[in-house]
Protein backbone atom coordinates (compact mmCIF):
# COMPACT_ATOMS: atom_id res chain seq x y z
CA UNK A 1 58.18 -29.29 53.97
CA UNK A 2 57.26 -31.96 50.66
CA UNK A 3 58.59 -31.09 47.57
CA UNK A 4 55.59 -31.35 45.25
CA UNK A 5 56.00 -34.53 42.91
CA UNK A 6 57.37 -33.55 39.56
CA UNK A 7 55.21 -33.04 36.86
CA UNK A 8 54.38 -36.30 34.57
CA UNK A 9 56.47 -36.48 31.55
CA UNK A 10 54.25 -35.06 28.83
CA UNK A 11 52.97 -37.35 26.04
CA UNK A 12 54.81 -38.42 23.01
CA UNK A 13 53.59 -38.86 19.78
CA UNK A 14 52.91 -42.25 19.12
CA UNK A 15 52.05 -42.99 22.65
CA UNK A 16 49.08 -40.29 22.54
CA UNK A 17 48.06 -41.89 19.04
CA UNK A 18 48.27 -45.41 20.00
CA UNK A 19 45.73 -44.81 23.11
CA UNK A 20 43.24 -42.54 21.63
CA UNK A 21 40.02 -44.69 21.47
CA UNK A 22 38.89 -45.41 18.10
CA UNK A 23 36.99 -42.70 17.47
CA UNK A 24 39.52 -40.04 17.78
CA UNK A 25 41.74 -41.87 14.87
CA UNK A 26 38.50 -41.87 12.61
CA UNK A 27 38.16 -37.79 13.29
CA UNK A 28 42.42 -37.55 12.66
CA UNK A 29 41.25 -39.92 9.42
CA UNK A 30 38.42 -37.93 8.85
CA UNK A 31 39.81 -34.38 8.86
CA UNK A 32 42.68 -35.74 6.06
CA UNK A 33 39.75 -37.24 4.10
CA UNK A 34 37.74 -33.58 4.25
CA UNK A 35 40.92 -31.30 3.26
CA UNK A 36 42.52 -33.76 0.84
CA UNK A 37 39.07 -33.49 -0.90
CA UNK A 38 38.57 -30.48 -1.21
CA UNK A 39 38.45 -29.82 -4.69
CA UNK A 40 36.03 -27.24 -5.32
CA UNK A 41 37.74 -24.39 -3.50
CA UNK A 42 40.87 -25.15 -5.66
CA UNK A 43 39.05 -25.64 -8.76
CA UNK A 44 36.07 -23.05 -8.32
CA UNK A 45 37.64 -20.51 -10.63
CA UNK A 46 38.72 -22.83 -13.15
CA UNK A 47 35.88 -24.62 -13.70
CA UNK A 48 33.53 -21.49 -14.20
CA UNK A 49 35.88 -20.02 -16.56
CA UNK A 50 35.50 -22.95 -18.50
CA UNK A 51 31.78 -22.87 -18.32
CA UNK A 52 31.91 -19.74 -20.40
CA UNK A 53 31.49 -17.31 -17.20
CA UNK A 54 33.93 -14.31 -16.64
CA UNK A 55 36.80 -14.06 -14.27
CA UNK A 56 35.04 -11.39 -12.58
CA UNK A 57 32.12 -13.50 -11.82
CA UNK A 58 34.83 -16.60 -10.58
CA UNK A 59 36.05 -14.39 -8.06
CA UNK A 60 32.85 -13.26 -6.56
CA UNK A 61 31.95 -17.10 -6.75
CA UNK A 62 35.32 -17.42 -4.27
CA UNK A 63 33.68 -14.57 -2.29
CA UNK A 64 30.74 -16.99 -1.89
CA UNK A 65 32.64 -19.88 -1.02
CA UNK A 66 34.43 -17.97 1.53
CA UNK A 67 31.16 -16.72 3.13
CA UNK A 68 29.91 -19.92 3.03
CA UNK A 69 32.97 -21.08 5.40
CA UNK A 70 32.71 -17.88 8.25
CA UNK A 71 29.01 -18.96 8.31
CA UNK A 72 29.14 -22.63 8.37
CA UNK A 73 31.72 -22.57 10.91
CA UNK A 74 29.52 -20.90 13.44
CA UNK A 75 26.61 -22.77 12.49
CA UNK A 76 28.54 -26.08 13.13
CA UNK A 77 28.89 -24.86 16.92
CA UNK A 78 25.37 -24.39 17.58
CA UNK A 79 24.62 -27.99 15.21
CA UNK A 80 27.02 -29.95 17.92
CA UNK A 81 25.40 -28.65 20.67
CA UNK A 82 22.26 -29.32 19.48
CA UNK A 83 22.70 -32.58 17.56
CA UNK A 84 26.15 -34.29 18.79
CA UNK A 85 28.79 -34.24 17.25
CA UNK A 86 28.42 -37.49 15.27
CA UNK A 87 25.25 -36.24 13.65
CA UNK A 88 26.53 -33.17 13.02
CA UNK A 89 29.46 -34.55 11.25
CA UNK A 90 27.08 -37.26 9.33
CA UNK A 91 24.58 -34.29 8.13
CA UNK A 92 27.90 -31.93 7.27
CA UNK A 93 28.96 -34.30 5.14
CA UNK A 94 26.38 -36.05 3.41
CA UNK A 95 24.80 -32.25 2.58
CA UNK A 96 28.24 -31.23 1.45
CA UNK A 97 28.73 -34.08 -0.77
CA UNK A 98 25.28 -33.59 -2.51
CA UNK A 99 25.64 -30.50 -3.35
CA UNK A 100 28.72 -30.29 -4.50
CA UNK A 101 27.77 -33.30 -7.15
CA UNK A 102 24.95 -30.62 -8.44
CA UNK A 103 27.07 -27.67 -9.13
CA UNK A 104 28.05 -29.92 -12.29
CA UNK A 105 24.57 -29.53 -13.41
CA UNK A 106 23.41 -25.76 -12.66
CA UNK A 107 23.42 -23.41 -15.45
CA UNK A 108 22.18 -19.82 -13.68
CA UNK A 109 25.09 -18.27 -11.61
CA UNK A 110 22.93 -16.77 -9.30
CA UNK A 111 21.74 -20.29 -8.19
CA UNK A 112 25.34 -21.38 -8.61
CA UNK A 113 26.65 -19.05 -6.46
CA UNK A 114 24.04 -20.00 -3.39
CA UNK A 115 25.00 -23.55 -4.01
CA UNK A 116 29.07 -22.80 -3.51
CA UNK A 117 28.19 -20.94 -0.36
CA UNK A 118 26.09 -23.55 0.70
CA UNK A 119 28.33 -26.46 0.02
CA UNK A 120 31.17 -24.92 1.80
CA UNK A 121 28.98 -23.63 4.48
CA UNK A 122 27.75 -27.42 4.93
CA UNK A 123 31.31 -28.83 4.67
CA UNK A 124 32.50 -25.86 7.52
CA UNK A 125 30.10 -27.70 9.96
CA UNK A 126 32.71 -30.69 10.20
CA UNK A 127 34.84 -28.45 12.07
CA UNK A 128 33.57 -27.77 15.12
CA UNK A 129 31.97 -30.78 15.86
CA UNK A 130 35.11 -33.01 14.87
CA UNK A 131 37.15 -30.74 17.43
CA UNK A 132 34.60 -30.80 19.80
CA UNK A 133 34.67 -35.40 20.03
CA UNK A 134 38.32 -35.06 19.98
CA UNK A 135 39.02 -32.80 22.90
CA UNK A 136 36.31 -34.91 24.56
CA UNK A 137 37.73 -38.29 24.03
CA UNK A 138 41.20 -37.14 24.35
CA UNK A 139 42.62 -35.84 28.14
CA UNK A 140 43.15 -32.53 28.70
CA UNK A 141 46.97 -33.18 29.10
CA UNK A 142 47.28 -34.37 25.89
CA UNK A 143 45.08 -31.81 23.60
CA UNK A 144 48.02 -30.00 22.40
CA UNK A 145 49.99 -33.42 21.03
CA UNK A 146 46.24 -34.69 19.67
CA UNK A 147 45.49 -31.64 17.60
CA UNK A 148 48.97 -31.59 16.35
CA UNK A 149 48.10 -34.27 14.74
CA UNK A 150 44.60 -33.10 13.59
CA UNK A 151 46.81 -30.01 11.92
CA UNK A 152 48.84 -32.65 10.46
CA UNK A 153 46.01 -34.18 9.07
CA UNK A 154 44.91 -30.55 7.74
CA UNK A 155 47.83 -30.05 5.85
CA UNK A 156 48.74 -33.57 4.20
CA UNK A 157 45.15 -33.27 3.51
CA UNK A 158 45.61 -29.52 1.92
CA UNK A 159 49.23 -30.51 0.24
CA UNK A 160 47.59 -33.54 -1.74
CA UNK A 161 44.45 -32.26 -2.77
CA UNK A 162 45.43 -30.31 -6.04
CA UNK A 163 47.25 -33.17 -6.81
CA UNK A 164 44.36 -35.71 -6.50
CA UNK A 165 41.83 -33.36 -8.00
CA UNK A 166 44.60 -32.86 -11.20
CA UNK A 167 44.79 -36.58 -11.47
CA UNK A 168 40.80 -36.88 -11.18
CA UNK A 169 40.95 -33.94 -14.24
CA UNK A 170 43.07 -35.44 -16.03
CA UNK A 171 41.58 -39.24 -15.43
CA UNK A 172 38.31 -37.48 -16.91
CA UNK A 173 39.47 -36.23 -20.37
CA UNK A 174 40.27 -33.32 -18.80
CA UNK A 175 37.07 -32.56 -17.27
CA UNK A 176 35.31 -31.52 -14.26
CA UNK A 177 33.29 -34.23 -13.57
CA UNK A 178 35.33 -36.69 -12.05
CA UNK A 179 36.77 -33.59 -9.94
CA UNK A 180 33.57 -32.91 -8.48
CA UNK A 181 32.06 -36.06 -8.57
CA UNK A 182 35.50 -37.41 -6.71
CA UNK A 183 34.81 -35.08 -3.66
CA UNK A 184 31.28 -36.01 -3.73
CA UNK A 185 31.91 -39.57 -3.24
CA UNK A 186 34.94 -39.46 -0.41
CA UNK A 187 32.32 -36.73 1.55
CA UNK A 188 29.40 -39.36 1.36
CA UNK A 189 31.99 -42.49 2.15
CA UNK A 190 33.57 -40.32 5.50
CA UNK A 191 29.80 -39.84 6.60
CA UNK A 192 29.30 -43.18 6.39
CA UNK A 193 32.34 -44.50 7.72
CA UNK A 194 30.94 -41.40 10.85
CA UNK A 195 27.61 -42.59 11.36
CA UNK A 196 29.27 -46.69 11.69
CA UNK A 197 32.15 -45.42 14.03
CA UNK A 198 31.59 -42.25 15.90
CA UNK A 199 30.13 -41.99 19.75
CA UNK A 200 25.91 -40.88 19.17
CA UNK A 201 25.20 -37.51 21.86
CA UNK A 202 23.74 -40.11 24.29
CA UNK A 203 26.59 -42.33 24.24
CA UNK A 204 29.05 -39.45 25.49
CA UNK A 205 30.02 -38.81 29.12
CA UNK A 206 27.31 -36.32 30.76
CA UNK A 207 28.97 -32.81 31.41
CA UNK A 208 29.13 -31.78 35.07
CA UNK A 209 27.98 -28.42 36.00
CA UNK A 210 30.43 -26.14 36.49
CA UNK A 211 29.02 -23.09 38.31
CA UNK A 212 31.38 -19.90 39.05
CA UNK A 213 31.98 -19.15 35.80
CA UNK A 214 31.00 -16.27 33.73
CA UNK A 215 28.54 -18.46 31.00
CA UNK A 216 26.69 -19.72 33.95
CA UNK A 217 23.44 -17.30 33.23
CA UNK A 218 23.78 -17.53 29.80
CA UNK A 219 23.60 -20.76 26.80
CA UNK A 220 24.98 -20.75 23.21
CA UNK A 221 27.24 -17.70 21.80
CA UNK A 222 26.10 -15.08 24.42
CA UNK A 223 27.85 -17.16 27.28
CA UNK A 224 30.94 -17.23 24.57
CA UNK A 225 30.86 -13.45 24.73
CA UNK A 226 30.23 -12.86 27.76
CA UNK A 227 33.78 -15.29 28.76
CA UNK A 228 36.07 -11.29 28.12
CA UNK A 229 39.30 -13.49 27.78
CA UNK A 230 38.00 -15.72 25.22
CA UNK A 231 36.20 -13.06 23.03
CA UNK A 232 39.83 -11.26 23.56
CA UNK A 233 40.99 -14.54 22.63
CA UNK A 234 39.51 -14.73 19.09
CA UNK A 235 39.99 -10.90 18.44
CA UNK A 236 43.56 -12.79 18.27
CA UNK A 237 42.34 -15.29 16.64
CA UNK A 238 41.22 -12.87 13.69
CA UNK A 239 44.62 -10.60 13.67
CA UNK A 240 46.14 -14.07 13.36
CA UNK A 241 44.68 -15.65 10.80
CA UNK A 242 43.66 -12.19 8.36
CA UNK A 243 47.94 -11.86 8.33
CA UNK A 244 48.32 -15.76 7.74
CA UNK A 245 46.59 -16.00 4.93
CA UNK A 246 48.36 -12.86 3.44
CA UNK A 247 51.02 -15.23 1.59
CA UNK A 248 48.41 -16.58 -0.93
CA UNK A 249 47.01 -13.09 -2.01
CA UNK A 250 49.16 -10.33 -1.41
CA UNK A 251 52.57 -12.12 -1.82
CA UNK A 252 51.64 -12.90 -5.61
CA UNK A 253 50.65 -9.57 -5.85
CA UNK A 254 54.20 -8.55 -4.85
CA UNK A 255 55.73 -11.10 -6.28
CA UNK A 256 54.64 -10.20 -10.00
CA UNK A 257 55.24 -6.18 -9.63
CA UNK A 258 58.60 -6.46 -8.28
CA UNK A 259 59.36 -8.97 -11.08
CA UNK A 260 60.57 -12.17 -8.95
CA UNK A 261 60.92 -15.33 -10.62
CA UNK A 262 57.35 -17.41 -10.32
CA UNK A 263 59.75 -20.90 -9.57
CA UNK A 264 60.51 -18.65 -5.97
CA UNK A 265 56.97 -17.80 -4.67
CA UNK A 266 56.18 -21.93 -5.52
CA UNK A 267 59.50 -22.90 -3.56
CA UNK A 268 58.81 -20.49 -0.51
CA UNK A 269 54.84 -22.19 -0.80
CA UNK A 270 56.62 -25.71 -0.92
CA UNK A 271 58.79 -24.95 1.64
CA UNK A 272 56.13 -23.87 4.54
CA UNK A 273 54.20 -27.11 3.64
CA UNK A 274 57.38 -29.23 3.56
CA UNK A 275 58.86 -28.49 6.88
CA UNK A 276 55.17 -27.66 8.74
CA UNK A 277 54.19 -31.30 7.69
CA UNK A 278 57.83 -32.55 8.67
CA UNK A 279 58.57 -30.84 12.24
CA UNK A 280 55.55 -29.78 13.47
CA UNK A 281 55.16 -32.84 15.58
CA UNK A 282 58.60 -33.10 16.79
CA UNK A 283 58.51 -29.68 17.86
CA UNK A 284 55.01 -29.96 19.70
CA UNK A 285 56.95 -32.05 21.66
CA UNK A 286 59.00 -29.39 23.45
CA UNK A 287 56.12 -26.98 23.27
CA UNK A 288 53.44 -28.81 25.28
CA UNK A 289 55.55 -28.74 28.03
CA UNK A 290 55.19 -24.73 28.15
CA UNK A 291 52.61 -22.62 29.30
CA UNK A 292 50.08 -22.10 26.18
CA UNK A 293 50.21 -18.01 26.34
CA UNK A 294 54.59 -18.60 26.06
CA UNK A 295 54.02 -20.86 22.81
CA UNK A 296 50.92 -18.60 21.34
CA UNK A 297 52.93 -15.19 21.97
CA UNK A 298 55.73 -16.52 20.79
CA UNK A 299 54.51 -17.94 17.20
CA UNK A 300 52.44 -15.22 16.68
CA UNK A 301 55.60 -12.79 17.02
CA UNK A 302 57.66 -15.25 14.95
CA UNK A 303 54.46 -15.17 11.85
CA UNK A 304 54.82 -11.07 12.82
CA UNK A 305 58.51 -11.20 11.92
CA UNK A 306 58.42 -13.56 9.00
CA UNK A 307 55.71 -11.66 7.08
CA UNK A 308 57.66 -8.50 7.94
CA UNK A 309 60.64 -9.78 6.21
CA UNK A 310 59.34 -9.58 2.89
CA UNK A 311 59.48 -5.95 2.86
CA UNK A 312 63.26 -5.80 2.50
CA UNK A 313 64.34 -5.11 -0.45
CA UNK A 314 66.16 -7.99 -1.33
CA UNK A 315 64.14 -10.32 -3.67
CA UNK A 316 64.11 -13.99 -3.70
CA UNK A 317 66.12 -14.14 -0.46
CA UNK A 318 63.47 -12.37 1.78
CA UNK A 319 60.81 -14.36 -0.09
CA UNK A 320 62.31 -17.79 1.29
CA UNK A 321 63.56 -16.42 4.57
CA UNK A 322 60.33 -14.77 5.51
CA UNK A 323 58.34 -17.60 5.09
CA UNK A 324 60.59 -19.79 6.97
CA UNK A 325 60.84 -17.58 10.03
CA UNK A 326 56.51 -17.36 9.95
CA UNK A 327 56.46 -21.14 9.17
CA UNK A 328 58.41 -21.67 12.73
CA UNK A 329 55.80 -19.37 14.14
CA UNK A 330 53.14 -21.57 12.70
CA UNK A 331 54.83 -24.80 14.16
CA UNK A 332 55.10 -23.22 17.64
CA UNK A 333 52.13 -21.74 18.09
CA UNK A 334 50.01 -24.02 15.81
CA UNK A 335 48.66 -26.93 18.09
CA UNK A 336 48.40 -24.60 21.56
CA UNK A 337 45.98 -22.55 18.78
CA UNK A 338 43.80 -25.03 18.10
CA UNK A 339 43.65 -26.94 21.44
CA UNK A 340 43.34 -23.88 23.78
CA UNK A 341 39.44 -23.14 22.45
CA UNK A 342 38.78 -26.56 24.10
CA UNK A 343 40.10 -25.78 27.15
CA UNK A 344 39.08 -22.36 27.63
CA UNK A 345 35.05 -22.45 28.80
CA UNK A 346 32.62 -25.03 30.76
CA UNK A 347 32.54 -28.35 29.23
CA UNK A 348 28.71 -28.00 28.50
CA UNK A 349 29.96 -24.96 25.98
CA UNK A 350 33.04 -26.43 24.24
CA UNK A 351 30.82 -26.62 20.52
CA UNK A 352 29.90 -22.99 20.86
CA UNK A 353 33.54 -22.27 22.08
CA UNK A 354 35.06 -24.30 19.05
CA UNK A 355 32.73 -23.08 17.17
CA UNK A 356 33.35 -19.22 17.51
CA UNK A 357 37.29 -19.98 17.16
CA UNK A 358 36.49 -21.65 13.56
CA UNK A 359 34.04 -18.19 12.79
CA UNK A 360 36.69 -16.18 13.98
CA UNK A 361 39.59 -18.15 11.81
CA UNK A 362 37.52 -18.19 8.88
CA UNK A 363 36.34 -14.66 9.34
CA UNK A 364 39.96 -13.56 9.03
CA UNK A 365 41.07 -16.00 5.94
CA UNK A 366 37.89 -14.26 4.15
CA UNK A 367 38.57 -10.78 5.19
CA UNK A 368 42.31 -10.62 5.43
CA UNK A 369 42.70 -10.69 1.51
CA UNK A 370 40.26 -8.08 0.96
CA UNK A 371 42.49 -5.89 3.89
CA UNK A 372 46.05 -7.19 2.73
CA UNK A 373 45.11 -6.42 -0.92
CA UNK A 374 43.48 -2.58 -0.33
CA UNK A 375 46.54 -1.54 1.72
CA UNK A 376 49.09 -2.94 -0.75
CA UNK A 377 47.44 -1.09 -3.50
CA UNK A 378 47.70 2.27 -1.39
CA UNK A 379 51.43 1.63 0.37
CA UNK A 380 52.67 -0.91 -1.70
CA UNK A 381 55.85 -3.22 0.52
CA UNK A 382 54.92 -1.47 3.51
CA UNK A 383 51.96 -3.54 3.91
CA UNK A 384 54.29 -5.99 5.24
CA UNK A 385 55.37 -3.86 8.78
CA UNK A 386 51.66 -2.70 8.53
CA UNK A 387 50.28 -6.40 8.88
CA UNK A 388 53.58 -7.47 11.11
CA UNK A 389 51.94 -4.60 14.03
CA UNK A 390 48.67 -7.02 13.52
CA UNK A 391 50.59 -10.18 14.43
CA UNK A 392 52.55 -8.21 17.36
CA UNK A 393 49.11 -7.17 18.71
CA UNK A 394 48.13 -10.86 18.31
CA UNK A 395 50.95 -11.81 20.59
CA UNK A 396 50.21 -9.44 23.21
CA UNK A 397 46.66 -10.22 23.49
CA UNK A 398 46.81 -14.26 23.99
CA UNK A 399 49.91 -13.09 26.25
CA UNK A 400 47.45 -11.45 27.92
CA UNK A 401 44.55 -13.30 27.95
CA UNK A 402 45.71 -16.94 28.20
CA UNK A 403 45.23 -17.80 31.96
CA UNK A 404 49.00 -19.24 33.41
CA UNK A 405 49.51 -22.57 34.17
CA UNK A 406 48.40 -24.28 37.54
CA UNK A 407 50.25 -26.92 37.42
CA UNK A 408 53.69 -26.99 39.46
CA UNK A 409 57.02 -26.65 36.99
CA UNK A 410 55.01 -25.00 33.71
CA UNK A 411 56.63 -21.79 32.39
């Protein structure tokens, strides 16, 4: 009897970088560009307070923005589908840079507030459809090393914004207009630089049909839901990302009422950016090579542990050894959680698959503060074991509902 032939090694970073077509290195270029630009969700509240509005009506204008993102991001599934991705991407940001630019000249909050939603609703619909040409120029074998990199890109992007939107402050006399004028301009120059570069819809392989599957009868978002692992899939999704998020909202919280330094909340922040940005990569390495529910159950358990840390009652220490024990779970489980959407459904329905994963994501950064912040108010520390069961049920569920591996010599 053959042995089967061993499995090919899997893909190393430079090697899946260096023969990506040129498209895929504008998207990785491309997603930087959109996160290190993104100025007006980190200067929303500041620049309305300065405008002479209240800090009441600042946060409600974050509400906004936030709504604007769960909404766009399903919207951008249906826009791909519909429209390619390269269009998609061209009208997400050319919208999103034009409106931003007019927020500097809108006096009535009411109209203010639809034009946050609506510029971060139009800047949510680069998501899917830049994840969608990816995983379609990019082989299947090497999604999870190609949207490393497109989390990479994420965070250098999210690390160096403040900093570029300070300088553009700063550079202004210490005004807003450079800030949002700044964003304005890099949106309308990456839609530029996408209509120039990126694949049109008819230029793009046709998609097979792929009967036997349970979308066949059905088109958009109802064939999403009608795939029971995948909609079990971004139940996870939620649970995953409503506990992530819980270290910008309800740590501060925390962090202020049990009196810890401020210098030790920015070093634990610093930190999970620091060694995310620096290992991620290496580490995606190792982790391709394992079966996608291993890696997801895994990291999710680690983010589960990490956050649960900070109940203990011993101050700056479980600050900065919580977050590095979730920041490990967010470098193991990371890229399998952003490539496995791609994977999951018929090829004809990856933008309404990528898609719902974004909803889903954003859905739980909007809502998770709201839930992190109620239950801390009612049980105080032991919001951290209470969101910890969250990221445990996570675990179980994309344990669960994450097909195994066909391939020979996968765990």
């Amino acid at each position: 009897m053959t042995a089967p032939a061993p499995a090919p090694p899997a893909p190393r970073v430079w090697e899946t970088f260096r023969d990506s077509p040129a498209a895929a290195k504008v998207i990785l270029a491309g997603v930087t560009v959109n996160r290190l630009s993104g100025f007006l969700q980190v200067f929303i509240v500041l620049y309305l307070t300065h405008q002479g509005f209240s800090a009441e009506q600042a946060v409600i204008a974050v509400g906004c923005y936030g709504g604007g993102a769960v909404v766009g991001a399903l919207l951008g599934g249906t826009a791909t589908e519909r429209l390619g991705p390269r269009a998609a991407t061209v009208i997400s940001m050319s919208a999103a840079a034009v409106l931003t630019a007019s927020l500097l000249y809108i006096a009535d909050y009411l109209l203010l507030l639809v034009f946050v939603a609506a510029a971060s609703a139009c800047a949510q619909l680069f998501r899917p459809a830049s994840s969608t040409l990816l995983s379609s120029l990019v082989p299947t074998e090497r999604q999870t090393m190609i949207f490393a990199m497109y989390r990479l890109g994420l965070n250098l992007g999210a690390t160096g914004a403040p900093l570029v939107g300070y300088g553009l402050y700063h550079l202004g006399g210490e005004s807003f207009v450079y800030v949002f004028w700044g964003e304005a301009a890099i949106a309308a120059a990456y839609a530029a630089l996408a209509f120039a570069t990126l694949p049109a819809k008819s230029a793009l392989p046709a998609v097979p049909e792929e009967p036997g599957t349970a979308a066949d009868a059905r088109g958009g978002y109802a064939a999403v839901l009608a795939d029971r692992r995948f909609s079990l899939y971004l139940l996870a999704t939620f649970l995953h990302s409503a506990v992530f998020v819980q270290y910008v909202t309800t740590l501060p919280l925390q962090v202020e009422d049990v009196g810890i330094a401020l210098f030790w909340y920015t070093l634990a922040v610093s930190v999970n950016g620091a060694i995310v940005i620096a290992f991620e990569l290496a580490i995606t390495k190792v982790t391709q090579r394992l079966a996608a529910r291993t890696v997801l159950a895994a990291g999710f358990a680690l983010v589960g542990a990490g956050v649960a840390f900070y109940a203990l009652p011993i101050g700056p220490a479980a600050l900065i050894v919580g977050t590095l024990i979730w920041s490990l779970g967010e470098i193991v489980s990371g890229p399998a959680f952003f490539a496995h959407p791609a994977k999951a459904g018929p090829a004809r329905l990856k933008a309404h698959y990528l898609g719902s994963f974004h909803f889903m994501f954003s859905l739980g950064i909007a809502l998770g503060p709201l839930i992190g912040g109620w239950l801390y108010l009612h049980i105080g520390s032991l919001v951290w074991p209470a969101v910890a069961t969250a990221s445990l049920a996570a675990a179980v569920i994309a344990w669960t509902c994450v097909p195994r591996p066909e391939r020979p010599g996968n765990a």
